[in-house]
Protein backbone atom coordinates (compact mmCIF):
# COMPACT_ATOMS: atom_id res chain seq x y z
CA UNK A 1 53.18 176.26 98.95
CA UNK A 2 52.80 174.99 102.25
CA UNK A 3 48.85 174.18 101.28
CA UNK A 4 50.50 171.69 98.41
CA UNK A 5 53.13 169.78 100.92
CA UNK A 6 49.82 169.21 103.11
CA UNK A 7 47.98 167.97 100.39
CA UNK A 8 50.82 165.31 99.58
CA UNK A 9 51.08 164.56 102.60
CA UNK A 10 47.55 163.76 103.56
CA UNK A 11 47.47 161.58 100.20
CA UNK A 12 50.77 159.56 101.38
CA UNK A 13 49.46 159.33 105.22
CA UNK A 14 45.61 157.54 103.09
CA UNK A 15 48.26 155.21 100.86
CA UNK A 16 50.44 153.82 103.92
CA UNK A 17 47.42 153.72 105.97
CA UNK A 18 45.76 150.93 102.88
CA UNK A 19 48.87 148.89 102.67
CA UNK A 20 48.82 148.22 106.55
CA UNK A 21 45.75 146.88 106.52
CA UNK A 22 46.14 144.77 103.76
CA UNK A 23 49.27 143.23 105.36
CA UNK A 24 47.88 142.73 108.89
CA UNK A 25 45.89 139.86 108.19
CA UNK A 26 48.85 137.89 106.68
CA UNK A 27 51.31 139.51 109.34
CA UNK A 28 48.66 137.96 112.14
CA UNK A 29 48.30 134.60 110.22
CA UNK A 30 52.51 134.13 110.10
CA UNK A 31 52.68 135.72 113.70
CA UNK A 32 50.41 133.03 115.00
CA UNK A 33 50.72 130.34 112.72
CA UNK A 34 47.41 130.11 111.32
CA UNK A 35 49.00 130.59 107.76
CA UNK A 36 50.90 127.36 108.11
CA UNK A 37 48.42 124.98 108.77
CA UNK A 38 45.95 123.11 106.40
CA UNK A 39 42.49 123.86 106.67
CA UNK A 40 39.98 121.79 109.34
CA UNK A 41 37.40 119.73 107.33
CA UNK A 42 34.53 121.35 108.90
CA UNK A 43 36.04 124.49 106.85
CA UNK A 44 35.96 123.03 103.59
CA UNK A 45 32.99 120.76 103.19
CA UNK A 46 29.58 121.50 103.34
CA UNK A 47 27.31 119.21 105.35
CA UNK A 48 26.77 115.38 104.27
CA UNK A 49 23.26 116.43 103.64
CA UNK A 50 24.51 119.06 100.79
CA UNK A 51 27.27 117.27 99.52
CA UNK A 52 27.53 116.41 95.49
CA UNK A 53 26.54 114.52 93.89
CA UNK A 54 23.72 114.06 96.31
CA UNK A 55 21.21 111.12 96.00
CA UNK A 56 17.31 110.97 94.51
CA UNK A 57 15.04 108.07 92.86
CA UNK A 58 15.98 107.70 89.51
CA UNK A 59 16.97 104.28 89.68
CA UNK A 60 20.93 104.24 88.93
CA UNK A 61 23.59 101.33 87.74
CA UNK A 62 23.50 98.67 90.81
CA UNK A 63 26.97 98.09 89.00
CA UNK A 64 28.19 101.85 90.67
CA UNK A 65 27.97 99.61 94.11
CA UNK A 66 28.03 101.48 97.32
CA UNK A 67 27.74 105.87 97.94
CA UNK A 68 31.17 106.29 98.15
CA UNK A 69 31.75 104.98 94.10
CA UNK A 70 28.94 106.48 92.88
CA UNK A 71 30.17 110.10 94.01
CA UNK A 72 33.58 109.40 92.52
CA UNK A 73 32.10 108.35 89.50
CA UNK A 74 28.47 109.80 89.33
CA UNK A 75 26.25 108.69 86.95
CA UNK A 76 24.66 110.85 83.81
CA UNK A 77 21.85 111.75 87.05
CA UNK A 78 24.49 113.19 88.94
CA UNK A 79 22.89 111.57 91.73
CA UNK A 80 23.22 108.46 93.09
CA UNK A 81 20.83 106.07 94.75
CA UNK A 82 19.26 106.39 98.23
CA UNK A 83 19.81 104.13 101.77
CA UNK A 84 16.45 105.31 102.62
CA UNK A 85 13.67 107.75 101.53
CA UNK A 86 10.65 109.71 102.31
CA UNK A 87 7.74 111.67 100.09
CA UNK A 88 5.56 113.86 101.36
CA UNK A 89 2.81 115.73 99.19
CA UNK A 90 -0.76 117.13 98.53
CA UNK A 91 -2.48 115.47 96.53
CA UNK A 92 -6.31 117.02 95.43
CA UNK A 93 -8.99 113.93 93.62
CA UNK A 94 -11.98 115.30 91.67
CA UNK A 95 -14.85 112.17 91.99
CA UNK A 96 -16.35 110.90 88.80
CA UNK A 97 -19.28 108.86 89.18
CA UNK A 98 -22.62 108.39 87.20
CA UNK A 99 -25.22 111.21 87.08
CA UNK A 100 -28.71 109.90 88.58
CA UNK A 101 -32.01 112.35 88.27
CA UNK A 102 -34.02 112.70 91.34
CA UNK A 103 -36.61 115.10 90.40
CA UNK A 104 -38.57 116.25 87.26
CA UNK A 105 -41.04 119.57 86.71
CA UNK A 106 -44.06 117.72 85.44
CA UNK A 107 -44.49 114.08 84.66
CA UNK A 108 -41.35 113.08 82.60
CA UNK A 109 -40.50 116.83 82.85
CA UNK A 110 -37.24 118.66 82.27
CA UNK A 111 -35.15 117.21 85.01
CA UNK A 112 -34.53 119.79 87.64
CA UNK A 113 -32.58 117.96 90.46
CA UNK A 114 -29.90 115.29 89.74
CA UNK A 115 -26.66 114.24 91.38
CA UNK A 116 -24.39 115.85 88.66
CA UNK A 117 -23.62 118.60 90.99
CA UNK A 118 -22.99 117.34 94.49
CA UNK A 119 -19.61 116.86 94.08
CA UNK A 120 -17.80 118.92 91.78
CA UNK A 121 -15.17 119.99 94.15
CA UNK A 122 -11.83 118.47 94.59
CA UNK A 123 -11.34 116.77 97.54
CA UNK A 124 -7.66 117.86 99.66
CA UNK A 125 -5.93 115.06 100.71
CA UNK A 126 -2.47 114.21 101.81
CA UNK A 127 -0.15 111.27 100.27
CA UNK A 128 3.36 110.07 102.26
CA UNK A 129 5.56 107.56 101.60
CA UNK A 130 8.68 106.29 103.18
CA UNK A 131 11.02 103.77 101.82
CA UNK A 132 14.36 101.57 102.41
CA UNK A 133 16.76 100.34 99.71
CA UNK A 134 17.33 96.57 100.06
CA UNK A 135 20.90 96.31 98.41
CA UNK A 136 21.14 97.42 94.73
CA UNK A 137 18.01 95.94 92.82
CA UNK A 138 15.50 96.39 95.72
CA UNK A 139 13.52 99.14 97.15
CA UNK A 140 11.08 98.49 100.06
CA UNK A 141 7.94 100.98 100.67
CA UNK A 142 5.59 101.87 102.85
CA UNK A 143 2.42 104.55 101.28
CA UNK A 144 -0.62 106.01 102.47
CA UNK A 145 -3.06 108.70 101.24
CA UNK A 146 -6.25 109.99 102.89
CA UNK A 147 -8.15 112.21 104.20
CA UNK A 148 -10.03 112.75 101.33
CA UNK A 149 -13.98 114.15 101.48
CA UNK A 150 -16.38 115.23 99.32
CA UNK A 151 -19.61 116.66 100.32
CA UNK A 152 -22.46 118.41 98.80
CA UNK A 153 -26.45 119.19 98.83
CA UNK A 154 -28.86 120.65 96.20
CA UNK A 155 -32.26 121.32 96.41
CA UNK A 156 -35.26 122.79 94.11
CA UNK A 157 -38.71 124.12 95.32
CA UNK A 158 -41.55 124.61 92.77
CA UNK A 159 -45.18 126.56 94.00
CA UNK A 160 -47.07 126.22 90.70
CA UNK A 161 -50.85 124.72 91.09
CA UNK A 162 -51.42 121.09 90.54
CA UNK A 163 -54.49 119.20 89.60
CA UNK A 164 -54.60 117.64 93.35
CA UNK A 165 -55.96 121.48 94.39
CA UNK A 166 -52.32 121.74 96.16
CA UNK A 167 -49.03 123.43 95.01
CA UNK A 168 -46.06 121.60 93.69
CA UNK A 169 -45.37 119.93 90.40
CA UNK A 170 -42.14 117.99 90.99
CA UNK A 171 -42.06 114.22 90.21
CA UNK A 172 -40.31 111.63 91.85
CA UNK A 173 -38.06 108.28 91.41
CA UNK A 174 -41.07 106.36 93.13
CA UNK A 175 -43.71 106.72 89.94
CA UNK A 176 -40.71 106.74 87.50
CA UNK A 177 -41.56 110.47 86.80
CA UNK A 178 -45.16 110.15 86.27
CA UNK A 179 -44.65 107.64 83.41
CA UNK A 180 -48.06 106.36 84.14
CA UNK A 181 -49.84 108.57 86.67
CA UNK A 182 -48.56 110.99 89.82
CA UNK A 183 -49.01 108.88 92.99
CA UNK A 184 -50.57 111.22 95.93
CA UNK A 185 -47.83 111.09 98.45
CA UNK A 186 -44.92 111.01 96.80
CA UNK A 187 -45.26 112.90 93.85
CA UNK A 188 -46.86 116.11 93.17
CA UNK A 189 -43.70 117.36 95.45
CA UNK A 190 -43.50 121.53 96.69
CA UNK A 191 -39.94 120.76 97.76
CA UNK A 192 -37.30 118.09 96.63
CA UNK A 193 -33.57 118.34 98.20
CA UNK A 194 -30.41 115.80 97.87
CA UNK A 195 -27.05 115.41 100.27
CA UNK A 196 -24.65 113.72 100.08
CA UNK A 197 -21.11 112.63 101.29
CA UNK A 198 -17.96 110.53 100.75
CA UNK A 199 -14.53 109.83 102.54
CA UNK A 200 -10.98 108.24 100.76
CA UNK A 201 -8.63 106.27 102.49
CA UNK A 202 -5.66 104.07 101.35
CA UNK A 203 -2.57 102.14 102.58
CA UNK A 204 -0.05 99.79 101.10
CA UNK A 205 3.16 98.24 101.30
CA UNK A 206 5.03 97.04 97.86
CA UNK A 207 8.24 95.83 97.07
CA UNK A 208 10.14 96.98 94.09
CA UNK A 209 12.46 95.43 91.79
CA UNK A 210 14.88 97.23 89.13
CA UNK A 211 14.50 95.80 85.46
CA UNK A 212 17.34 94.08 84.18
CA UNK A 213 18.35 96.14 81.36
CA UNK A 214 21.28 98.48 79.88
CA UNK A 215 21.79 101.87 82.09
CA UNK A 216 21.12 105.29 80.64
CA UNK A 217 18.27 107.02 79.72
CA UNK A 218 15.52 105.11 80.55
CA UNK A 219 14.70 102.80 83.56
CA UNK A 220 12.27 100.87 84.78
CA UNK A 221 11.14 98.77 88.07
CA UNK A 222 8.51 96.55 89.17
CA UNK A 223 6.18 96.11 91.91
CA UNK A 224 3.90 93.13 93.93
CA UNK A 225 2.29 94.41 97.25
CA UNK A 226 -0.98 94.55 99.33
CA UNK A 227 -3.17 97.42 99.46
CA UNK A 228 -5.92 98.26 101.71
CA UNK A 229 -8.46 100.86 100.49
CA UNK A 230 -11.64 102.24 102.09
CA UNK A 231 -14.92 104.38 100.13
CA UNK A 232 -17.47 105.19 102.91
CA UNK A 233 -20.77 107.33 101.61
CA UNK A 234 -24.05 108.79 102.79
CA UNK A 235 -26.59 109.99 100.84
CA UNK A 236 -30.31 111.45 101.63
CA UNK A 237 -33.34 112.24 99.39
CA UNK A 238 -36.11 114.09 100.89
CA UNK A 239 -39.53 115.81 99.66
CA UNK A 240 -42.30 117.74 101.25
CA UNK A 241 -46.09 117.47 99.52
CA UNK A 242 -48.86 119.54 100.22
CA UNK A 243 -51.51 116.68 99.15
CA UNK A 244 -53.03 114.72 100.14
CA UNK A 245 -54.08 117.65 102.42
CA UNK A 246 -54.00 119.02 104.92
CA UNK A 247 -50.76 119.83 106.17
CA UNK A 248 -47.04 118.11 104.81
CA UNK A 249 -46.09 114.68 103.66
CA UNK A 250 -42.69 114.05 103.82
CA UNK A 251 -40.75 111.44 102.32
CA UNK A 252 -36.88 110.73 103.45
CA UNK A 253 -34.46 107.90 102.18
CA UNK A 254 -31.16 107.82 104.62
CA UNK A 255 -28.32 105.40 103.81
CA UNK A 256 -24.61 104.46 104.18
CA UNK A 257 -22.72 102.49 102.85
CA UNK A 258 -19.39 101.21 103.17
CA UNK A 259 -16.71 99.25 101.23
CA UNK A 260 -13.43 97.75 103.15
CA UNK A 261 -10.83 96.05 100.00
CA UNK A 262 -7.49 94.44 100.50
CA UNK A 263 -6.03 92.85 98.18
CA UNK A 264 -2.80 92.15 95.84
CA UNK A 265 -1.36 94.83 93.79
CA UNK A 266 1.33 94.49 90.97
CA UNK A 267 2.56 97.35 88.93
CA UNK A 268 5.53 98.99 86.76
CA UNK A 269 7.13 101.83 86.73
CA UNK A 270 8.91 103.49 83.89
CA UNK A 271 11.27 106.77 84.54
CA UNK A 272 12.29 108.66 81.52
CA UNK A 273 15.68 110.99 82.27
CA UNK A 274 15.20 114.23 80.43
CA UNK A 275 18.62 115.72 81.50
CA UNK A 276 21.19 115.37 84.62
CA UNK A 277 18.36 115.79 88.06
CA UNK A 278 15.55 115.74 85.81
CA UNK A 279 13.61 112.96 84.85
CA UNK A 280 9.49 111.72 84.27
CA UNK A 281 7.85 108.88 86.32
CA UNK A 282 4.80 106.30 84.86
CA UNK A 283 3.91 104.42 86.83
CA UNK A 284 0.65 102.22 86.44
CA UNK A 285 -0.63 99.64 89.03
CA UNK A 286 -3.72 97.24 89.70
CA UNK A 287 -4.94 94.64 91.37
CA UNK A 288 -8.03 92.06 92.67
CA UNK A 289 -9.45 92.88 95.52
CA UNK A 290 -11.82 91.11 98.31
CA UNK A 291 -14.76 93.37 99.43
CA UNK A 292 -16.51 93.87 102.57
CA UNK A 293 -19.35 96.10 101.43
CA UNK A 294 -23.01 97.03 103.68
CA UNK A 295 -25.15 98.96 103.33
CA UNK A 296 -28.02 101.15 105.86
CA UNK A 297 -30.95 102.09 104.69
CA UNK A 298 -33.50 103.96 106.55
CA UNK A 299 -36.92 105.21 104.97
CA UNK A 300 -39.31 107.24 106.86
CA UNK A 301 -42.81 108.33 106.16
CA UNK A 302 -44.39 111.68 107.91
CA UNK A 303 -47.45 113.15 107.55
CA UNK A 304 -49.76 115.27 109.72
CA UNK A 305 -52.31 112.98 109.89
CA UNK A 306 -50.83 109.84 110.49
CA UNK A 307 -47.31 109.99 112.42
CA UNK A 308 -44.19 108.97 111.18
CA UNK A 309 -43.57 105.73 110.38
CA UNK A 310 -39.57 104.47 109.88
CA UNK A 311 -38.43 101.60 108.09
CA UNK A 312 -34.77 100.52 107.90
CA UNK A 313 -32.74 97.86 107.00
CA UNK A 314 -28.94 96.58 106.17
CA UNK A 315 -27.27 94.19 104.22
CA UNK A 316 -23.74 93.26 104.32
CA UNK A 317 -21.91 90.78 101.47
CA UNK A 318 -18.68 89.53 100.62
CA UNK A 319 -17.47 90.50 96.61
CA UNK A 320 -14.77 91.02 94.28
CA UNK A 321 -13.28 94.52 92.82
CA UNK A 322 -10.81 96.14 91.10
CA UNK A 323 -8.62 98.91 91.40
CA UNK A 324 -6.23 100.55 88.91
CA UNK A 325 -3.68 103.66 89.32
CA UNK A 326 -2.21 105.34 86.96
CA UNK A 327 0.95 108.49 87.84
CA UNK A 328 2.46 110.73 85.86
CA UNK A 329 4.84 112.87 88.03
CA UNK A 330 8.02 115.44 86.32
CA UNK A 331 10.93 114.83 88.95
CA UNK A 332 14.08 118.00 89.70
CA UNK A 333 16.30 117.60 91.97
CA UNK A 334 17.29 120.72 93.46
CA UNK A 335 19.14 119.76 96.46
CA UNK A 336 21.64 117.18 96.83
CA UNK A 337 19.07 115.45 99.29
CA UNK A 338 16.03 116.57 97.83
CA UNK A 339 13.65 116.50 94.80
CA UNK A 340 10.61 118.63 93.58
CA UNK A 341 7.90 116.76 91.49
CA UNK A 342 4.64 117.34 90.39
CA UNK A 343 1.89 115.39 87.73
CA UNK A 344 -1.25 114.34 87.73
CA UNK A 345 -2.96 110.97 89.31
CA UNK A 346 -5.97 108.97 88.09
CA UNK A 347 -7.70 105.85 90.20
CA UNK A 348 -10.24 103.99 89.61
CA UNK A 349 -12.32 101.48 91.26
CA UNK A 350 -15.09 99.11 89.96
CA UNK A 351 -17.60 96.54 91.85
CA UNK A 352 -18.50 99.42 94.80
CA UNK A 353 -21.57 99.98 96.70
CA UNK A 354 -22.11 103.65 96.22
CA UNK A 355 -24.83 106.22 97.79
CA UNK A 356 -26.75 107.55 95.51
CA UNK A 357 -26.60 103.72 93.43
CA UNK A 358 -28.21 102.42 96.52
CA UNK A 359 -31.36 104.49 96.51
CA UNK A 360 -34.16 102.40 95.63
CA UNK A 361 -37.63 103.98 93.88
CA UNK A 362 -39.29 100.51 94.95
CA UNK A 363 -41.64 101.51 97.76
CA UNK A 364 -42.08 98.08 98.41
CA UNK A 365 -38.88 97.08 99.18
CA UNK A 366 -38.55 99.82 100.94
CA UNK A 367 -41.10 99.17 103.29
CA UNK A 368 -41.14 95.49 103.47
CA UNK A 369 -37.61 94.47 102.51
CA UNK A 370 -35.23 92.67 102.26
CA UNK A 371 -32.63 95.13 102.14
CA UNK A 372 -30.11 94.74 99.02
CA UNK A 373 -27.07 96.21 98.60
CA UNK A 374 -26.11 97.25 95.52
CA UNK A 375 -22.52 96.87 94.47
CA UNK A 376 -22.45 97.39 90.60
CA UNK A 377 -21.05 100.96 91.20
CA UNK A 378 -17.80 102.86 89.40
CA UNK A 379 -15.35 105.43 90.75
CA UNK A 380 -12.78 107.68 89.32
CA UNK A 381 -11.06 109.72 91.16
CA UNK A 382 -8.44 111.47 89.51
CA UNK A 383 -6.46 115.11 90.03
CA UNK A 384 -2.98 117.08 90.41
CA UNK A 385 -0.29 116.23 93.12
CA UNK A 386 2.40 118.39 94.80
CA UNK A 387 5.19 117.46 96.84
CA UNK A 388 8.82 116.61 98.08
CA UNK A 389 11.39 113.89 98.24
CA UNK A 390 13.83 113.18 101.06
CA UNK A 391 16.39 110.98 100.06
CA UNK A 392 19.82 110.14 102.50
């Protein structure tokens, strides 16, 4: 019996004990008043930064007028356009150019060293942006992406007997492959190697404009800006010969070459909203642009006989070139502040002095000049970007 009573009472001692200390916090708040008071802002609202609806670059209404509208009356974005922004992202170019042969096994051979693989890397590089809104149908921006390389060597060796009583079948650029004969000293090669190199650079400053047209799905702006874009390249083509004998001849074609554009860009940009903080970005650009291209050439003759004998000149003109951009880039914004996005970039550039298009098989002008830079050459660079916007 008395086991039972202790029981109960152990159970009614737990059940008193819960209800006090659910009570004491409101007892505590009445006691000192916190109960009675409204809550402090800073208690309530998150920080301006993470506040909805939050702001990103899908161009809204300039009818919403200022921040404070717009996030009473947020648009289908739930967003609402930006004082100022900043983008940050990687962005990694693959470099298309023409494939040039170099070396053939046997006069007009198989070719067995071209400049197809020297740069089938991507190239790393890194693209920022920052940006101001100039009331509601402007946007002012400030972009630069670099630090782009590509490198790359290849090289062949061949041993087999050839009918100079030395080793070494590989033809060069100098007798056109042995179209009409080998030429003793530069063909009839043991050893044939290319390298090569090339650097990105780019910076600009454009002005956009909203579109006049009816709000909703679909938006679009234009740009007009200057651009500034550098291509700098090496390149070197070397071979070793074991005739005429004895000993090694060794022919070696060095260059640079350089291109410095600025010009005038226009361009549109057309964002497609797929649903509320998601939308797609096209944007396509181009422009004329003046170009400072040179070129260095050095060509230098060894053999164990005779010395080494260097020849070099430069040339340096004034033309014309163009450069077009296309973007395709899926925008989310996750944040009220910021946005993910990610596509794909193409660029390309005509009327460029490149390496390799500046080798010349002309022995003659390599020797006695002049030096001519060639500035026929095409680039595409094209490849995937990653990144973030800041928008406040």
């Amino acid at each position: 019996m008395m086991n039972r009573h202790s029981g109960r009472l152990a159970w009614s001692i737990l059940v008193a004990l819960v209800l006090v200390g659910q009570a004491f916090p409101l007892l505590a708040a009445e006691t000192f008043g916190y109960a009675s008071r409204k809550p402090q802002l800073w208690e309530t609202e998150r920080p301006a930064l993470e506040q909805e609806p939050g702001t990103n670059l899908y161009w809204h209404d300039p009818h919403l007028g200022t921040w404070e509208t717009c996030r009473l009356w947020p648009p289908a974005t739930n967003g609402c356009p930006p004082s100022w922004y900043g983008k940050v992202e990687m962005l990694a170019l693959f470099r298309d150019t023409s494939e040039l042969d170099f070396a053939t096994l046997g006069p007009g051979g198989p070719v067995v060293l071209d400049t197809g693989g020297l740069d089938a890397d991507f190239g790393a590089g890194v693209r920022a942006l920052i940006g101001k809104t100039l009331g509601d149908w402007y946007r002012l921006e400030v972009g630069y992406f670099g630090s782009h390389s590509w490198d790359g060597d290849a090289a062949v060796r061949n041993q087999d007997a050839n009918d100079q009583g030395g080793t070494g079948n590989l033809y060069s650029p100098f007798s056109s492959f042995g179209a009409s004969a080998g030429v003793v000293g530069l063909d009839y090669n043991n050893f044939a190697s290319l390298r090569f190199s090339s650097t990105l650079n780019n910076g600009e400053v454009n002005l956009r404009r909203r579109v006049l047209m009816r709000p909703g799905s679909y938006e679009a702006s234009f740009l007009v800006g200057g651009r500034y874009l550098n291509i700098g390249e090496e390149f070197e083509y070397l071979t070793q010969s074991s005739v005429p004998g004895p000993g090694t001849t060794t022919n070696q074609v060095a260059l640079e070459t350089d291109n410095s554009m600025i010009g005038v860009q226009v361009g549109l940009l057309s964002q497609f909203l797929v649903q509320p903080k998601c939308w797609v970005d096209f944007e396509m650009k181009g422009g004329i642009f003046a170009n400072q291209v040179s070129l260095d050439r050095t060509y230098t003759v060894a053999t164990d006989q005779g010395g080494t004998v260097v020849y070099a000149g430069e040339d340096e003109r004034d033309r014309t070139s163009f450069v077009g951009d296309l973007s395709l880039q899926v925008n989310y914004q996750f944040a009220p502040s910021w946005t993910f996005f990610a596509g794909y970039n193409a660029i390309w550039v005509t009327g460029i002095a490149l390496g390799a298009e500046n080798f010349s098989n002309d022995t003659g002008m390599l020797t006695l000049g002049p030096t001519q830079v060639d500035h026929s050459g095409d680039a595409v660079y094209h490849g995937p970007n990653i990144g973030l916007v800041f928008t406040h």
